[in-house]
C-alpha atoms as a PDB file:
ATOM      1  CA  UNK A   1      62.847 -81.808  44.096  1.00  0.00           C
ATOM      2  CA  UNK A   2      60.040 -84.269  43.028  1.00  0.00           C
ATOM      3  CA  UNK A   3      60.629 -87.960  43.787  1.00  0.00           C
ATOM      4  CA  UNK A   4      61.161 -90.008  41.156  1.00  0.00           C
ATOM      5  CA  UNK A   5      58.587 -92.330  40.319  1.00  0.00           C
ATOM      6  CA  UNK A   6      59.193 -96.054  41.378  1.00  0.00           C
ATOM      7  CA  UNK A   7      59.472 -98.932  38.844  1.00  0.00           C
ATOM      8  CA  UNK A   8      59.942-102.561  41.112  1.00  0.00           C
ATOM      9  CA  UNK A   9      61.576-105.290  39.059  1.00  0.00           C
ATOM     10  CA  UNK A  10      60.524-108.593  39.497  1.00  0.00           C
ATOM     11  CA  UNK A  11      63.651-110.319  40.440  1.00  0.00           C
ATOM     12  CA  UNK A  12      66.560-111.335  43.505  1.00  0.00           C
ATOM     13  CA  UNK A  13      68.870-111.490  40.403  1.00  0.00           C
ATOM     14  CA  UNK A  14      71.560-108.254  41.528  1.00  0.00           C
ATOM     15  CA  UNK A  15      73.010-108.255  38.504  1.00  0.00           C
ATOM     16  CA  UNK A  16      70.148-107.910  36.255  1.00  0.00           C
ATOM     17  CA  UNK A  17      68.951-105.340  38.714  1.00  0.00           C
ATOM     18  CA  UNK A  18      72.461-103.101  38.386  1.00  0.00           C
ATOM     19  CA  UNK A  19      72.592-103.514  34.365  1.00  0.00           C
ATOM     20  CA  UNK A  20      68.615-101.869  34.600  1.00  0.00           C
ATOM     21  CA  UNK A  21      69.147 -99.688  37.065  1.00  0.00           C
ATOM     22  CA  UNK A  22      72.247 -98.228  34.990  1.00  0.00           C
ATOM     23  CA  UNK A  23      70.250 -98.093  31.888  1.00  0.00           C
ATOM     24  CA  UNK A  24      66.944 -96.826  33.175  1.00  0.00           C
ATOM     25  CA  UNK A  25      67.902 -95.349  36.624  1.00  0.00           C
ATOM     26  CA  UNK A  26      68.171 -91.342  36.235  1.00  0.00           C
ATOM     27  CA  UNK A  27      64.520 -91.552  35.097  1.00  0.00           C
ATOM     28  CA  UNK A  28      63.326 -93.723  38.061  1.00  0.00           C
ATOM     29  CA  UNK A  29      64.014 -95.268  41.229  1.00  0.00           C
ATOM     30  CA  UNK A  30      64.325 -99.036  40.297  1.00  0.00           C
ATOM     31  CA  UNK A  31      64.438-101.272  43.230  1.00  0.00           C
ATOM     32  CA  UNK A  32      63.872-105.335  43.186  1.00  0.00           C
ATOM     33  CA  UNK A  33      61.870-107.985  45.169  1.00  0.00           C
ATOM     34  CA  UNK A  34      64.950-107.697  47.668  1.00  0.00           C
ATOM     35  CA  UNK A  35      63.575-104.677  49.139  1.00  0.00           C
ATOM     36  CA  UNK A  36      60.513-106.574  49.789  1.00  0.00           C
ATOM     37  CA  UNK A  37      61.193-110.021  51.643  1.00  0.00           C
ATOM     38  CA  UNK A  38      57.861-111.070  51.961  1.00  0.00           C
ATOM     39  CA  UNK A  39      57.096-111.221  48.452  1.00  0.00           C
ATOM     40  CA  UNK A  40      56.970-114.760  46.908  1.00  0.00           C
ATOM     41  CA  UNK A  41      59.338-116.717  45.035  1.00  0.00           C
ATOM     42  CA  UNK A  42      57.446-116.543  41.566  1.00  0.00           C
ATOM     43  CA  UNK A  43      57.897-120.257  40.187  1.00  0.00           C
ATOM     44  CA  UNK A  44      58.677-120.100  36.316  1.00  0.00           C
ATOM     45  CA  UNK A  45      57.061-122.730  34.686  1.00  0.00           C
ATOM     46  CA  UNK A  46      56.489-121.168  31.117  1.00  0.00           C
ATOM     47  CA  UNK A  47      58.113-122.469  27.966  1.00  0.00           C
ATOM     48  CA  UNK A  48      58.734-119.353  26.875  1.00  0.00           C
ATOM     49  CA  UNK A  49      60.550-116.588  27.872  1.00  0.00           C
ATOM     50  CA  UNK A  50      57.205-114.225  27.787  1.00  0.00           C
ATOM     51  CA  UNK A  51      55.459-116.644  29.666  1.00  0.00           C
ATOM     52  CA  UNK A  52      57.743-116.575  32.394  1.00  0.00           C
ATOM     53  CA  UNK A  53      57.906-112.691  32.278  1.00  0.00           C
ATOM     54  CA  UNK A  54      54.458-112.898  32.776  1.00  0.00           C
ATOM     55  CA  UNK A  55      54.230-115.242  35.092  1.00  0.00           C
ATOM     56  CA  UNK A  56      56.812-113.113  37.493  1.00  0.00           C
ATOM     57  CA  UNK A  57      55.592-108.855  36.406  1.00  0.00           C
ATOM     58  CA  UNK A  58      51.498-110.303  36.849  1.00  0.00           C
ATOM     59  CA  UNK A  59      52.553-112.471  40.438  1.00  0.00           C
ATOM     60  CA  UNK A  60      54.111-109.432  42.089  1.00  0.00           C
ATOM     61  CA  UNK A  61      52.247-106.656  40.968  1.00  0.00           C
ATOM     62  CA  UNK A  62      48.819-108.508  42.431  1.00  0.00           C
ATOM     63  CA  UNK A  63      50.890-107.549  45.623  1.00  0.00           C
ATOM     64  CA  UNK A  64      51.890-103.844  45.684  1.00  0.00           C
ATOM     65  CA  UNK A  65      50.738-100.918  43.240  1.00  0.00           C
ATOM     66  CA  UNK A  66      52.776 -99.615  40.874  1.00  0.00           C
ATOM     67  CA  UNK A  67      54.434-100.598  37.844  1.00  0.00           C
ATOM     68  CA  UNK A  68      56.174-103.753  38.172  1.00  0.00           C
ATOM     69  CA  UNK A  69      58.887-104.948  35.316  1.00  0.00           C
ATOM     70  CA  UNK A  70      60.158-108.239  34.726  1.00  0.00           C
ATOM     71  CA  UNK A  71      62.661-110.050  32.701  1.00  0.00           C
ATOM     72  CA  UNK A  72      63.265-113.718  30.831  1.00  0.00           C
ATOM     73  CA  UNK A  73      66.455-113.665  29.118  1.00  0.00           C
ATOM     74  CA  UNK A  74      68.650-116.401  27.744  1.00  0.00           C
ATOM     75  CA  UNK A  75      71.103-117.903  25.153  1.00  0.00           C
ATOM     76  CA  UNK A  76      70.081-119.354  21.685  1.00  0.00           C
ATOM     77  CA  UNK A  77      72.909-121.305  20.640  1.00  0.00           C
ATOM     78  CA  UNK A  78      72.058-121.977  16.981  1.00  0.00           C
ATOM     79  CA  UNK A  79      73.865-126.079  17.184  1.00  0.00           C
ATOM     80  CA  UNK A  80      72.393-126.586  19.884  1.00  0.00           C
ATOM     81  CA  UNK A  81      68.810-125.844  18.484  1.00  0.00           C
ATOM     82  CA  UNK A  82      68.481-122.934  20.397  1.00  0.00           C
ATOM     83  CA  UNK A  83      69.511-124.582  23.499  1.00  0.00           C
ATOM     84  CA  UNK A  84      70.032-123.383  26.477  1.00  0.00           C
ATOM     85  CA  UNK A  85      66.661-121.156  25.808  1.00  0.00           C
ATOM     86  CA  UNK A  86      64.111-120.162  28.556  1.00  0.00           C
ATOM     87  CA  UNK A  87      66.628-123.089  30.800  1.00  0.00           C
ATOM     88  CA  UNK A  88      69.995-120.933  30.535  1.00  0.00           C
ATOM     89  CA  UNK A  89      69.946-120.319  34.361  1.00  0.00           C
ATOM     90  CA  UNK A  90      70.097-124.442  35.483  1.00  0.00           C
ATOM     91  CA  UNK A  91      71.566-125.572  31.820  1.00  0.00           C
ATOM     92  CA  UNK A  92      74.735-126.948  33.771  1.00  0.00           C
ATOM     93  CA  UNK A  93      72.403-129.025  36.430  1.00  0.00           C
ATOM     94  CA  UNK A  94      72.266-126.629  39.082  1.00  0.00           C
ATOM     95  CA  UNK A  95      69.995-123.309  39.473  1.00  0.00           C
ATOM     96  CA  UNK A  96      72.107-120.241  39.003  1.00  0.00           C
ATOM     97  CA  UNK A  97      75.641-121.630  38.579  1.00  0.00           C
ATOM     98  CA  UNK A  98      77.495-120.055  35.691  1.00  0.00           C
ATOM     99  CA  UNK A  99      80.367-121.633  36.505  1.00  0.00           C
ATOM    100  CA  UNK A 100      78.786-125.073  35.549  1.00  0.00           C
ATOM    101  CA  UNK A 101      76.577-123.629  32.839  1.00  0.00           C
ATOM    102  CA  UNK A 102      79.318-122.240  30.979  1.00  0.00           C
ATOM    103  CA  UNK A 103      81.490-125.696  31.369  1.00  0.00           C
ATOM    104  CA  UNK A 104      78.334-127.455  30.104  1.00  0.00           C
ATOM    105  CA  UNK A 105      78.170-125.572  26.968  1.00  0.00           C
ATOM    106  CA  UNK A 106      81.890-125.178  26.279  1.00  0.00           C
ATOM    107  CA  UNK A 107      81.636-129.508  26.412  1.00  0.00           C
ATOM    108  CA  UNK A 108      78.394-129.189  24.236  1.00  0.00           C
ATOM    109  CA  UNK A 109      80.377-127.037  21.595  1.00  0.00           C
ATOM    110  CA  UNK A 110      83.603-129.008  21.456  1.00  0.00           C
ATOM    111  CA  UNK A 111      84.503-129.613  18.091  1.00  0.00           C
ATOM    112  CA  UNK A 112      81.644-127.479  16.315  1.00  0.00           C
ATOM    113  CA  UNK A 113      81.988-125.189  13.536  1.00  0.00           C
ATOM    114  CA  UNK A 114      78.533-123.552  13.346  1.00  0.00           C
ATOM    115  CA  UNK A 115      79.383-120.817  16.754  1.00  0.00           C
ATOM    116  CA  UNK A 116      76.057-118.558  15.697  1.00  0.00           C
ATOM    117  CA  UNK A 117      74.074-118.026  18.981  1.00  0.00           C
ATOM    118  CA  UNK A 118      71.937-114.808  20.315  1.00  0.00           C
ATOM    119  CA  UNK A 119      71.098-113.453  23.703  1.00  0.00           C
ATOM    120  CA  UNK A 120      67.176-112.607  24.179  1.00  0.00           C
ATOM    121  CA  UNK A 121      65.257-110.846  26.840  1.00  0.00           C
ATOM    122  CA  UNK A 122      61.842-110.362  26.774  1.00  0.00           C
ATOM    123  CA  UNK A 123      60.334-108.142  29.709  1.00  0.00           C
ATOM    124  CA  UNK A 124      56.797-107.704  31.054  1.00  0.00           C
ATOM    125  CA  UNK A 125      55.157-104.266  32.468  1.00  0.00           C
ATOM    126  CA  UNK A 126      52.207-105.163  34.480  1.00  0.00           C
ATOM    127  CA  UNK A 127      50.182-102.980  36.790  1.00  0.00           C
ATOM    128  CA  UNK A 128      47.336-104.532  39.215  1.00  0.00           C
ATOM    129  CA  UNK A 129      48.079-108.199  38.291  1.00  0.00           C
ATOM    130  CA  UNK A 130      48.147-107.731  34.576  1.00  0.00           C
ATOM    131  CA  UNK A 131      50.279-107.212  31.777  1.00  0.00           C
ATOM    132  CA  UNK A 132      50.275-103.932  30.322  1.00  0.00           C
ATOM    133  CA  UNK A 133      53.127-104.430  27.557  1.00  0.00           C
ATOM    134  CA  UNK A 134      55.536-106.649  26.946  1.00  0.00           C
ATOM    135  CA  UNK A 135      59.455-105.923  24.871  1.00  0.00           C
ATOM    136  CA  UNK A 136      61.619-107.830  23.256  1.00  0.00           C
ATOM    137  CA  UNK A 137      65.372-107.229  22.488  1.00  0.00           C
ATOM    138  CA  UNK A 138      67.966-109.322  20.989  1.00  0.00           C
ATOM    139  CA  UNK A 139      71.795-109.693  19.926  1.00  0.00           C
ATOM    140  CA  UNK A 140      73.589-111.910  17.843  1.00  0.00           C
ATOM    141  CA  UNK A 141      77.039-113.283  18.044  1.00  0.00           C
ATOM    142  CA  UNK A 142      79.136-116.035  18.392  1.00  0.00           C
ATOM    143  CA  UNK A 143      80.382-118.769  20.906  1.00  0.00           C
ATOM    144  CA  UNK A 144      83.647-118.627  21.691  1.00  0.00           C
ATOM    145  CA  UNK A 145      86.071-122.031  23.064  1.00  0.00           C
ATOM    146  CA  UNK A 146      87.585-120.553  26.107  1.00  0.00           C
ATOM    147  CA  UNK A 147      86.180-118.095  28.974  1.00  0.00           C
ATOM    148  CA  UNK A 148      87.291-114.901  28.166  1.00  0.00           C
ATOM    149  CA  UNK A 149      87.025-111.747  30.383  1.00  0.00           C
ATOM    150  CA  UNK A 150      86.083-111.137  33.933  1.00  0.00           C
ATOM    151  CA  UNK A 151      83.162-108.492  33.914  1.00  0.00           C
ATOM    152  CA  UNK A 152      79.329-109.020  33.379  1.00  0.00           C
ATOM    153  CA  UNK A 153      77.680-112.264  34.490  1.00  0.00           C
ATOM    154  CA  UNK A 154      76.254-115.609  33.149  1.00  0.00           C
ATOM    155  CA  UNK A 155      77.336-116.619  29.590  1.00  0.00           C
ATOM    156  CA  UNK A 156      79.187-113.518  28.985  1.00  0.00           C
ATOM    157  CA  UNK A 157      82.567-114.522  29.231  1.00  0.00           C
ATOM    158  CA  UNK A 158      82.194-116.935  26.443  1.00  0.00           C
ATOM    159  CA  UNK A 159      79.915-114.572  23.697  1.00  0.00           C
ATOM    160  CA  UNK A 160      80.872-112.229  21.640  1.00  0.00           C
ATOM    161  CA  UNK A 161      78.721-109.929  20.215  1.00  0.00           C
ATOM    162  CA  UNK A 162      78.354-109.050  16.563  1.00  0.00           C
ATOM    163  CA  UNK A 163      80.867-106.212  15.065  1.00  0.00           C
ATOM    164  CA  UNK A 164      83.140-106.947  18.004  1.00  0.00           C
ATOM    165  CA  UNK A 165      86.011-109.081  18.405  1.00  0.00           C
ATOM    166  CA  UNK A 166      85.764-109.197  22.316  1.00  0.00           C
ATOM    167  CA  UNK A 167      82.976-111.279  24.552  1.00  0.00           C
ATOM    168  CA  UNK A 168      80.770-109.547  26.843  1.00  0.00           C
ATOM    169  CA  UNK A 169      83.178-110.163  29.592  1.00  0.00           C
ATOM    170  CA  UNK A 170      86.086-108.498  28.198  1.00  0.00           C
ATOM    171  CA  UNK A 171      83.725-105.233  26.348  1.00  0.00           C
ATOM    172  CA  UNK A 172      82.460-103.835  29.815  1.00  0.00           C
ATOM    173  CA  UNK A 173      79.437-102.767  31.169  1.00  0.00           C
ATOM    174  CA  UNK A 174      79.575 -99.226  29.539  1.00  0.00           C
ATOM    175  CA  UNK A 175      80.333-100.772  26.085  1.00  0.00           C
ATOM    176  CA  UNK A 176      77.454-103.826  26.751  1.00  0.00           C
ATOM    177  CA  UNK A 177      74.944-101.276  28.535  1.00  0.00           C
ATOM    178  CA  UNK A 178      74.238-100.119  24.992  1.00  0.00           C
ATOM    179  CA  UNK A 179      73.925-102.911  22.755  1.00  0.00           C
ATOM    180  CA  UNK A 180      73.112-105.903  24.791  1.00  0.00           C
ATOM    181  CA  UNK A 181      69.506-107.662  24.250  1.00  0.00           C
ATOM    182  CA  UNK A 182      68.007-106.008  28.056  1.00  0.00           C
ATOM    183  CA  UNK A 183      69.472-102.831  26.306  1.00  0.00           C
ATOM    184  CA  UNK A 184      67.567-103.095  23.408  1.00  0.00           C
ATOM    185  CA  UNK A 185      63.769-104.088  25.233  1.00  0.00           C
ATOM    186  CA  UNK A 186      64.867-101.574  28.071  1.00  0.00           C
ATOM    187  CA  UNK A 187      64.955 -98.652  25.814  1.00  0.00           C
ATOM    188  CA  UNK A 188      61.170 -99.627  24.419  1.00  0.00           C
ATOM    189  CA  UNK A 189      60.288 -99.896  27.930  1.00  0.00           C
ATOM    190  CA  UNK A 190      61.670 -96.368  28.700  1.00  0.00           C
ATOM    191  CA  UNK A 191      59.931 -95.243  25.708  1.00  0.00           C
ATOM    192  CA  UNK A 192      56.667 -96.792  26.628  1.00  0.00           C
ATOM    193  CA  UNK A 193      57.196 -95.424  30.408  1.00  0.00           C
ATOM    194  CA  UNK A 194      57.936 -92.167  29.206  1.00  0.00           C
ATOM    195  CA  UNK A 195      54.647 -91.761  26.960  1.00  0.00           C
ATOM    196  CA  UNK A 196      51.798 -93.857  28.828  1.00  0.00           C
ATOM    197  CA  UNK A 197      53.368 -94.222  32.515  1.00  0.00           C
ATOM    198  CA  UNK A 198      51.038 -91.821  33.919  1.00  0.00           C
ATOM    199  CA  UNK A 199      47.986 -93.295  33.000  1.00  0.00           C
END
């Protein structure tokens, strides 16, 4: 049986890994910068989340061949003026800690009646130290007041997604593995993969 052909994603982030690696992973092998410990910590200092897509999918693929994929993602909260943006990860003070991200914006929505927000991801295929394409998914929703549900990561417990009445958190992988925003640029990336990743 052929191998399948490796796609290397640009992050130590496990769960982002698992959520592409379940949407994308009978077509390819998807491993992470894990597997490689000697790759560098890729510093994101973009404004944007396709600038620090770029920044990561360009920085490691100057380092191995292949194609390397990366990901930006965060929450637009529309009263917050689309705060927590390209700074969801530290928006509670502290790289990485949902617990203190989501308690930072449950205190930052207090009393609001405007609950629109959206999660984005925008994700970077680069070959050779540059970008090839670049994807962008989205999905709107609401904020919720308490954490609700126990599954998924980050923000999830507290968003609920548009034509649902249940967060991320409480919906399920196999329920948010279809319409969540790295859904949505995934499947463009699979498309693109699938037409020009042999050339």
């Amino acid at each position: 049986m052929q191998a399948l052909p490796r796609l290397i994603v640009a992050t130590r982030n496990a769960h982002k890994t698992a959520e592409i690696r379940a949407m994308i992973g009978e077509r390819f092998e998807v491993v992470d910068a894990t597997a490689f410990p000697a790759f560098p910590q890729i510093e994101e200092t973009g404004t944007t989340f396709l600038e620090n897509a770029r920044l990561k999918a360009e920085g490691i693929s100057r380092l191995i061949d292949g194609w390397v994929l990366s990901d930006d993602s965060g929450l637009e909260v529309d009263a917050l003026e689309g705060a927590p943006g390209v700074w969801s990860s530290s928006f509670g003070g502290e790289e990485g800690n949902h617990a203190k991200n989501n308690a930072k914006l449950l205190a930052e929505m207090a009393g609001r009646s405007e609950r629109g927000a959206r999660f984005r991801c925008t994700m970077v295929l680069a070959r050779g130290g540059r970008e090839v394409a670049h994807f962008s998914g989205t999905v709107d929703g609401r904020i919720v007041d308490s954490l609700n549900g126990s599954g998924g990561f980050g923000y999830d417990p507290l968003f609920v997604p548009l034509g649902h009445d249940q967060t991320f958190a409480e919906l399920g992988d196999s329920v948010k593995n279809t319409l969540s925003h790295r859904a949505r640029a995934l499947a463009q990336v699979a498309a693109f993969l699938a037409e020009d990743g042999n050339r």
